[in-house]
PDB file of N, CA and C in Angstrom:
ATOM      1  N   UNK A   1       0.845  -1.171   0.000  1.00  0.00           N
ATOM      2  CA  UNK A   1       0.000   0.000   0.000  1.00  0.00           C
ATOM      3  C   UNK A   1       0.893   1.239   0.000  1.00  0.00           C
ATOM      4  N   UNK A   2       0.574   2.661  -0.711  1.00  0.00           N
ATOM      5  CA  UNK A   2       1.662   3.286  -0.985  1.00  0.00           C
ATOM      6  C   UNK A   2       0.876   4.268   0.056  1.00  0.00           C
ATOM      7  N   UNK A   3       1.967   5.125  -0.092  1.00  0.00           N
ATOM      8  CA  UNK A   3       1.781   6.262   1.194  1.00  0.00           C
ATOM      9  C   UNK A   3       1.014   7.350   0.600  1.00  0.00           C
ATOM     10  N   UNK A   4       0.133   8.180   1.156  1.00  0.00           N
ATOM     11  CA  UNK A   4      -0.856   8.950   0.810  1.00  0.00           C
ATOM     12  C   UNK A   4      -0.551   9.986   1.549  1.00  0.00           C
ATOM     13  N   UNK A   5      -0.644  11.383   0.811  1.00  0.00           N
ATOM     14  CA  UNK A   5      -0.375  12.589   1.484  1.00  0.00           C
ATOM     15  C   UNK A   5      -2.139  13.449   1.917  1.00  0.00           C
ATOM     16  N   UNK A   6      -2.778  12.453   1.254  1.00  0.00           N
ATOM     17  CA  UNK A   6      -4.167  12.834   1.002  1.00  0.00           C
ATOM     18  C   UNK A   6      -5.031  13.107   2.492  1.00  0.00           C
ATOM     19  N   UNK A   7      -5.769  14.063   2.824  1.00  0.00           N
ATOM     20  CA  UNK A   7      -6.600  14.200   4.049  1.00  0.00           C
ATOM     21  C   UNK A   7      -7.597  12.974   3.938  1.00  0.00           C
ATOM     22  N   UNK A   8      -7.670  11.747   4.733  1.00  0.00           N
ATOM     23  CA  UNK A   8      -9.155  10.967   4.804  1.00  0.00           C
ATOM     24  C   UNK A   8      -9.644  11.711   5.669  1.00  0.00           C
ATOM     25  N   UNK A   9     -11.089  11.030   4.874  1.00  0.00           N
ATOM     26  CA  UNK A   9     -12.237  11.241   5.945  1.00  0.00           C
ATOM     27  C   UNK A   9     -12.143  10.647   7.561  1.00  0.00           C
ATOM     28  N   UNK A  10     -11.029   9.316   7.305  1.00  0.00           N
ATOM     29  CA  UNK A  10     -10.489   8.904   9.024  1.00  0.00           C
ATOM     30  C   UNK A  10      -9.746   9.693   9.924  1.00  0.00           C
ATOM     31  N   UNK A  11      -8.469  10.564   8.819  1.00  0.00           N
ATOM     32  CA  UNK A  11      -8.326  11.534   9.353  1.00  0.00           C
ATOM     33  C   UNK A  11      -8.601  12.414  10.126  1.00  0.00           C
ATOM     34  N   UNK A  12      -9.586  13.305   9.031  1.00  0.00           N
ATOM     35  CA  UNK A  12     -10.332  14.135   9.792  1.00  0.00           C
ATOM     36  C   UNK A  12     -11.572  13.923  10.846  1.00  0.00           C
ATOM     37  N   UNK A  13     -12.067  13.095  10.915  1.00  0.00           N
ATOM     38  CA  UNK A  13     -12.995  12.118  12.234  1.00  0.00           C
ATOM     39  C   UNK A  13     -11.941  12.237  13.323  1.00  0.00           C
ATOM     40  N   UNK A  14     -10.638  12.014  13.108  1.00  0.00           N
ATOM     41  CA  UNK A  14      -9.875  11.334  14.292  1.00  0.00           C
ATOM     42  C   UNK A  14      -9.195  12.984  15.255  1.00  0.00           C
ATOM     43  N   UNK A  15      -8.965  13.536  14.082  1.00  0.00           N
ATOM     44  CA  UNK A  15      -8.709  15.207  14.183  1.00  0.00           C
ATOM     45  C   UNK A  15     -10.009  15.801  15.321  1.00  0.00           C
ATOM     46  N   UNK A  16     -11.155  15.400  14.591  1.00  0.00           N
ATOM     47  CA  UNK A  16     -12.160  15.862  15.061  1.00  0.00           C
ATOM     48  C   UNK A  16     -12.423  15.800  16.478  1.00  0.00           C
ATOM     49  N   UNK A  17     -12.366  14.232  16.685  1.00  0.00           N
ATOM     50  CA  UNK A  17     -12.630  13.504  17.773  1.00  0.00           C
ATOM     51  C   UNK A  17     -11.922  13.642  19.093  1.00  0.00           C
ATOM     52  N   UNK A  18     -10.463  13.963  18.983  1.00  0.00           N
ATOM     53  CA  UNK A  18      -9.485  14.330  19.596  1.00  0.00           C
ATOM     54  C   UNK A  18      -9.295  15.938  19.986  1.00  0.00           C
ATOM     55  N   UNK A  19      -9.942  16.617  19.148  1.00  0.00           N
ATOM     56  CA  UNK A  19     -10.231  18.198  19.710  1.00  0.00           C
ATOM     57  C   UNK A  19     -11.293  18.092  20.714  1.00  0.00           C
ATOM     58  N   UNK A  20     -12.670  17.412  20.392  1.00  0.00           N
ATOM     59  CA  UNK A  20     -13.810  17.398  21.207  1.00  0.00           C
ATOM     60  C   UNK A  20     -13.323  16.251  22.862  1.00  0.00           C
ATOM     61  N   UNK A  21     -12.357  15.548  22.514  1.00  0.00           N
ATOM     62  CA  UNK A  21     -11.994  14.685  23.567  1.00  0.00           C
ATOM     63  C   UNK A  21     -11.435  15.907  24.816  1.00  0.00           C
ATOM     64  N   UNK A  22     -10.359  17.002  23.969  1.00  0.00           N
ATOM     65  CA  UNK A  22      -9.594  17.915  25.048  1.00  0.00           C
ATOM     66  C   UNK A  22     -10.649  18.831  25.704  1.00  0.00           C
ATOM     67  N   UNK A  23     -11.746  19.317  24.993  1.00  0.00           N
ATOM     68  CA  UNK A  23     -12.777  20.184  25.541  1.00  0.00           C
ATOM     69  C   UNK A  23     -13.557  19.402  26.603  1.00  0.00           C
ATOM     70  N   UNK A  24     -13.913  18.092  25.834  1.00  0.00           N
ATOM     71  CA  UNK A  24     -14.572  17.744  27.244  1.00  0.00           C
ATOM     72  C   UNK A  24     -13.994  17.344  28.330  1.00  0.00           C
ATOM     73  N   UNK A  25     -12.640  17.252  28.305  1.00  0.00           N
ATOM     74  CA  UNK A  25     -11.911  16.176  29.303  1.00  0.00           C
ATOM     75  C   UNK A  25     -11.660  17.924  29.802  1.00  0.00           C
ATOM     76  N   UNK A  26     -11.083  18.843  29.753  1.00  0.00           N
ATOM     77  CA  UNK A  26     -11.451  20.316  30.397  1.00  0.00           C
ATOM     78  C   UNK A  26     -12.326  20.798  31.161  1.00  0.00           C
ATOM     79  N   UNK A  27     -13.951  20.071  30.403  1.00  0.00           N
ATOM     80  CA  UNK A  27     -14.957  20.730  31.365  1.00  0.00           C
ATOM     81  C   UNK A  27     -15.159  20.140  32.195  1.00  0.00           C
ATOM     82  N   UNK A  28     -15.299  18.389  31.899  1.00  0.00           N
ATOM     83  CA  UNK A  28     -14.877  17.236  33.752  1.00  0.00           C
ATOM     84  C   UNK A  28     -14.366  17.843  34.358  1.00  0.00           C
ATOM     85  N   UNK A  29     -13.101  18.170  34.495  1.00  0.00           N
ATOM     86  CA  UNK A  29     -12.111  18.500  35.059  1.00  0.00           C
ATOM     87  C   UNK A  29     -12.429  19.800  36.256  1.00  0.00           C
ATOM     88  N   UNK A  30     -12.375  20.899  34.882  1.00  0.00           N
ATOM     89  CA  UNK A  30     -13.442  21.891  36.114  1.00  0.00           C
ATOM     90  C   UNK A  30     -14.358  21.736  36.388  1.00  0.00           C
ATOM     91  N   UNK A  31     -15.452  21.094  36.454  1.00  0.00           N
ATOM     92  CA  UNK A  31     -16.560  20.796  36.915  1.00  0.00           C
ATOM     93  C   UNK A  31     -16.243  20.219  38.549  1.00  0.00           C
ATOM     94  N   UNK A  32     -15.677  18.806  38.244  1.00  0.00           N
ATOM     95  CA  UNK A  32     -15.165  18.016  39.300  1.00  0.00           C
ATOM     96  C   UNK A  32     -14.609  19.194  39.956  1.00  0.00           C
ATOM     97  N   UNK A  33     -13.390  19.751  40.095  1.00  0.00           N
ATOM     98  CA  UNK A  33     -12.546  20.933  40.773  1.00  0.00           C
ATOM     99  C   UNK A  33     -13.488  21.436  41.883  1.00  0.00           C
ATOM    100  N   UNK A  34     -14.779  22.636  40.375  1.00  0.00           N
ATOM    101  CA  UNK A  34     -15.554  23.371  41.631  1.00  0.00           C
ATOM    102  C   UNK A  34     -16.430  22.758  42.623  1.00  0.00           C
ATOM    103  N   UNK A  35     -17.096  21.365  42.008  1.00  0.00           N
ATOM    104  CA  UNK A  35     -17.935  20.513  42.820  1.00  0.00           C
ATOM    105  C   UNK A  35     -17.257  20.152  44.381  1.00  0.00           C
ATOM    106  N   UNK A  36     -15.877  19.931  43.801  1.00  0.00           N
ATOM    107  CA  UNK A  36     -14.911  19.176  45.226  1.00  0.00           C
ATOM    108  C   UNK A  36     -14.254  20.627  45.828  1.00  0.00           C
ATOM    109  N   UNK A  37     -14.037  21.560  45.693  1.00  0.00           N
ATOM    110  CA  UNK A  37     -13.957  22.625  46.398  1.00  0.00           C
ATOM    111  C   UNK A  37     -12.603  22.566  46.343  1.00  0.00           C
ATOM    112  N   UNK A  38     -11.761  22.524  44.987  1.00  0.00           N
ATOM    113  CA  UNK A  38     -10.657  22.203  44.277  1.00  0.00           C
ATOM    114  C   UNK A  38      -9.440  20.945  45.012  1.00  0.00           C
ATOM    115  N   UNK A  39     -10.223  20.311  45.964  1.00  0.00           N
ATOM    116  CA  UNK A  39      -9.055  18.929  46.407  1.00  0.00           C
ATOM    117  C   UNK A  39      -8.461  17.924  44.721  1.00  0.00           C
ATOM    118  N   UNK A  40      -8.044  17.614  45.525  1.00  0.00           N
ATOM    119  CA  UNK A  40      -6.656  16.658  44.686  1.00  0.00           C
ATOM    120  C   UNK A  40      -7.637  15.655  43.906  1.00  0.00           C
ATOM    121  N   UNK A  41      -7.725  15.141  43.217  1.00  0.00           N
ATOM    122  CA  UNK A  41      -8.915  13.969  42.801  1.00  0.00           C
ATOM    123  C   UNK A  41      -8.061  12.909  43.055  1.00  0.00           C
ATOM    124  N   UNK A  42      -8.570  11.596  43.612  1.00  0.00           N
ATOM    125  CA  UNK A  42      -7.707  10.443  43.740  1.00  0.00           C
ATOM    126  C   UNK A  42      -7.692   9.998  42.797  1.00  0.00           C
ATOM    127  N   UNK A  43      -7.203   8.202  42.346  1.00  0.00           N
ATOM    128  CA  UNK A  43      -6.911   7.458  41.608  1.00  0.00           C
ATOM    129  C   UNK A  43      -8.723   6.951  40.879  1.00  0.00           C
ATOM    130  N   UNK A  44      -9.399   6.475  41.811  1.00  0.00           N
ATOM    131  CA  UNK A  44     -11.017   6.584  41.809  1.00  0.00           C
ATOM    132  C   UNK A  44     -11.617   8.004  40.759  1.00  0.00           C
ATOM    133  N   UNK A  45     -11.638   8.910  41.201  1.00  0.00           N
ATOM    134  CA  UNK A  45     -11.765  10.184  41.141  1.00  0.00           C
ATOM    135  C   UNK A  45     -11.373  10.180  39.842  1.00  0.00           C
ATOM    136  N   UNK A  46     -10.386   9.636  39.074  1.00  0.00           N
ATOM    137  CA  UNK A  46     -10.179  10.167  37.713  1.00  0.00           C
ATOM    138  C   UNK A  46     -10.504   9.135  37.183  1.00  0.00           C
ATOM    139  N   UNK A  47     -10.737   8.073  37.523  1.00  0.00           N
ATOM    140  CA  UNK A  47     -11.101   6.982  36.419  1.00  0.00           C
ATOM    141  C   UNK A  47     -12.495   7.301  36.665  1.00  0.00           C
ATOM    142  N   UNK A  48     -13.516   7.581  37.533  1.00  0.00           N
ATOM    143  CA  UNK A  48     -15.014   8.189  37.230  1.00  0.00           C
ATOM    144  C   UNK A  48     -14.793   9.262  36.403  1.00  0.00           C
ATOM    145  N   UNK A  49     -13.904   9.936  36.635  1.00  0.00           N
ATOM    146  CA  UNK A  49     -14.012  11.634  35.342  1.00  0.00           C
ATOM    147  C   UNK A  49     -13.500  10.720  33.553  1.00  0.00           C
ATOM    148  N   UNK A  50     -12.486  10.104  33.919  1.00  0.00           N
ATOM    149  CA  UNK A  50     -12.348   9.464  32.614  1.00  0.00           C
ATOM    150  C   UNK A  50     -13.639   8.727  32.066  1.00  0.00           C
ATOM    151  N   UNK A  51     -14.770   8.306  32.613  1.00  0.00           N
ATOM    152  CA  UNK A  51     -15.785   7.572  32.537  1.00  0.00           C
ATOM    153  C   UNK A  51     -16.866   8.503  32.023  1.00  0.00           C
ATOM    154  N   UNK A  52     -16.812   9.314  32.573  1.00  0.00           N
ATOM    155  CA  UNK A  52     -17.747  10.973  32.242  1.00  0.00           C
ATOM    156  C   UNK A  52     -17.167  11.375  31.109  1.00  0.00           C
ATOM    157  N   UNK A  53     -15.560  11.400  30.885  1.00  0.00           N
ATOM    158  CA  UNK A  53     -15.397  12.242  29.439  1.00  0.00           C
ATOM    159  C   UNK A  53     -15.913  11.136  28.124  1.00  0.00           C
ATOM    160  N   UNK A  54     -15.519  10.056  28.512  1.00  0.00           N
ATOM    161  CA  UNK A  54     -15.808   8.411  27.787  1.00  0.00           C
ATOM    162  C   UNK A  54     -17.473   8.694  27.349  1.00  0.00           C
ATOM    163  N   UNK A  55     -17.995   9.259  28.328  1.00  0.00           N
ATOM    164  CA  UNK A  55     -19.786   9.095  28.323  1.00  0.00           C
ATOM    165  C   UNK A  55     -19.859  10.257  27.527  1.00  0.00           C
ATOM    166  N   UNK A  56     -19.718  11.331  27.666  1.00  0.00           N
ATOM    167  CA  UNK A  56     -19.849  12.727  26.867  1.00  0.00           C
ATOM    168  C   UNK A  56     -19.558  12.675  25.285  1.00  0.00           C
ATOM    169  N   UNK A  57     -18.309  11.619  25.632  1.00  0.00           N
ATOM    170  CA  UNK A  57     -17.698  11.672  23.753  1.00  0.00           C
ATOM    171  C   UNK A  57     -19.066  11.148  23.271  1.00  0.00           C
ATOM    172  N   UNK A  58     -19.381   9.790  23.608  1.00  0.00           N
ATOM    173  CA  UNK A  58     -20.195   9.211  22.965  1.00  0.00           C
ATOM    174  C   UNK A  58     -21.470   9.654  22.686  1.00  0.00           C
ATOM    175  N   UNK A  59     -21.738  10.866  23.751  1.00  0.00           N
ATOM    176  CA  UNK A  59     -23.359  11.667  23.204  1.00  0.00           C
ATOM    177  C   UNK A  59     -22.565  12.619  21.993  1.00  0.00           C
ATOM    178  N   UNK A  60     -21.502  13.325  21.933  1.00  0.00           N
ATOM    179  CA  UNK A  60     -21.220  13.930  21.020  1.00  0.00           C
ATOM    180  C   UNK A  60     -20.806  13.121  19.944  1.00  0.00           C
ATOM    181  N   UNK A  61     -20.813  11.692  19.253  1.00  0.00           N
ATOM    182  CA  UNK A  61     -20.419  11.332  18.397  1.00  0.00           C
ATOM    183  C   UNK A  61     -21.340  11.460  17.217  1.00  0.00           C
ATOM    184  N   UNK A  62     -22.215  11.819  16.990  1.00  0.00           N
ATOM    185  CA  UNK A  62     -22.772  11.976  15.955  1.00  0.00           C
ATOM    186  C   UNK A  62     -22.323  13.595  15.192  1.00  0.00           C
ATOM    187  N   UNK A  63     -22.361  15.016  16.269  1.00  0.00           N
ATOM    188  CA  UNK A  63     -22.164  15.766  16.120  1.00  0.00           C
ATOM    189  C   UNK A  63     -20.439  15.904  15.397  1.00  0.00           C
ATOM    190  N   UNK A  64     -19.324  14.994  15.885  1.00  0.00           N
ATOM    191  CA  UNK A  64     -18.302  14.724  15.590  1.00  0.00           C
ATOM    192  C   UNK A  64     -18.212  14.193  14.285  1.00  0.00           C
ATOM    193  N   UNK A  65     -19.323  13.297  13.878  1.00  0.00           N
ATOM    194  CA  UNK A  65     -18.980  12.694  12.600  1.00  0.00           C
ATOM    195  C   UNK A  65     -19.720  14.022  11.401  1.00  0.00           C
ATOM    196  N   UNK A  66     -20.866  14.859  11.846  1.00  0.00           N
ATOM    197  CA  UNK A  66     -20.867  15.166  10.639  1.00  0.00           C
ATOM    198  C   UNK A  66     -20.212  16.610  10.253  1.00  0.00           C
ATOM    199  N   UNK A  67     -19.352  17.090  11.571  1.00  0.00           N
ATOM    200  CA  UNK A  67     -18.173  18.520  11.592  1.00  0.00           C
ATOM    201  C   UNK A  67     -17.479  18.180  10.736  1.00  0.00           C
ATOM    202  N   UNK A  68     -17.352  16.407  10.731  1.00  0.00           N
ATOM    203  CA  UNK A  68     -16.204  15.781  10.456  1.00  0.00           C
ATOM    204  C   UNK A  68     -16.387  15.667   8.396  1.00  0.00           C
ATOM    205  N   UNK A  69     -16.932  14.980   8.717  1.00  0.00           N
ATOM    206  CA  UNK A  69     -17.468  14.952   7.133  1.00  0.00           C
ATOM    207  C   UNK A  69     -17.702  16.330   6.678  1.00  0.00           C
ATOM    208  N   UNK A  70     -18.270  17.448   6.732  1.00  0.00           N
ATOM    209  CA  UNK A  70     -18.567  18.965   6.782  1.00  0.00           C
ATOM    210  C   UNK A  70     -17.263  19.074   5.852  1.00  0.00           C
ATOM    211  N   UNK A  71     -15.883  19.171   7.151  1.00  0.00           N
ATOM    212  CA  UNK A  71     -14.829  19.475   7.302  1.00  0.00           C
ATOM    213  C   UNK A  71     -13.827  18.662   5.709  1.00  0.00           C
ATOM    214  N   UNK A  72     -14.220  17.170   5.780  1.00  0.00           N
ATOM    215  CA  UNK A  72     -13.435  16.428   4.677  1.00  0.00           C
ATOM    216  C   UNK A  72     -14.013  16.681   3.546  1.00  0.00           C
ATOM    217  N   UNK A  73     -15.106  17.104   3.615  1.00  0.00           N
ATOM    218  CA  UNK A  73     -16.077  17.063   1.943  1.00  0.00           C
ATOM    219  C   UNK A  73     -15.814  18.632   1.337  1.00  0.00           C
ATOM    220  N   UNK A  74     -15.552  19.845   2.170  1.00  0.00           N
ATOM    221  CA  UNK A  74     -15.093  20.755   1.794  1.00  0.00           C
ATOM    222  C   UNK A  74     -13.432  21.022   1.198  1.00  0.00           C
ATOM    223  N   UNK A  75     -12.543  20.053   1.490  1.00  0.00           N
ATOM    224  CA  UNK A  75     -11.385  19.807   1.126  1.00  0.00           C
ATOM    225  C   UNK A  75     -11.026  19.174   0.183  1.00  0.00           C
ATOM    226  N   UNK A  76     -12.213  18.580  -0.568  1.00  0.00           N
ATOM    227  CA  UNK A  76     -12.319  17.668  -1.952  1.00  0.00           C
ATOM    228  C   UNK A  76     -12.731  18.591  -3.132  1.00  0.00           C
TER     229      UNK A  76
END
């Protein structure tokens, strides 16, 4: 298979997906912070916030796929 300089549509999904991953894993984050009255989060504590950003992606995955497509179909 030869090497492609070309933008996919996997590409840009993965581009996509990975911007919306840092925003939400941001707003857990402060959320958790102000809720806990900014303490340390334990080991627990972040694998529930990792579970929340995990849950969030997946309500935003539809919105992700069609930024995404939006985004690749304008580059063609």
């Amino acid at each position: 298979m030869e090497h492609s300089d070309e933008w996919t549509f996997a590409d840009c999904f993965h581009a996509q997906k990975e911007l919306y991953r840092a925003i939400i894993s941001a707003a857990v984050s402060i959320r958790w912070m102000i809720e806990h009255d900014f303490e340390v989060p334990t080991d627990a504590d972040l694998r529930q916030m990792e579970a929340e950003v995990n849950r969030e992606l997946c309500d935003a995955w539809v919105e992700i796929y069609v930024l995404a497509l939006r985004e690749w179909l304008d580059g063609q």
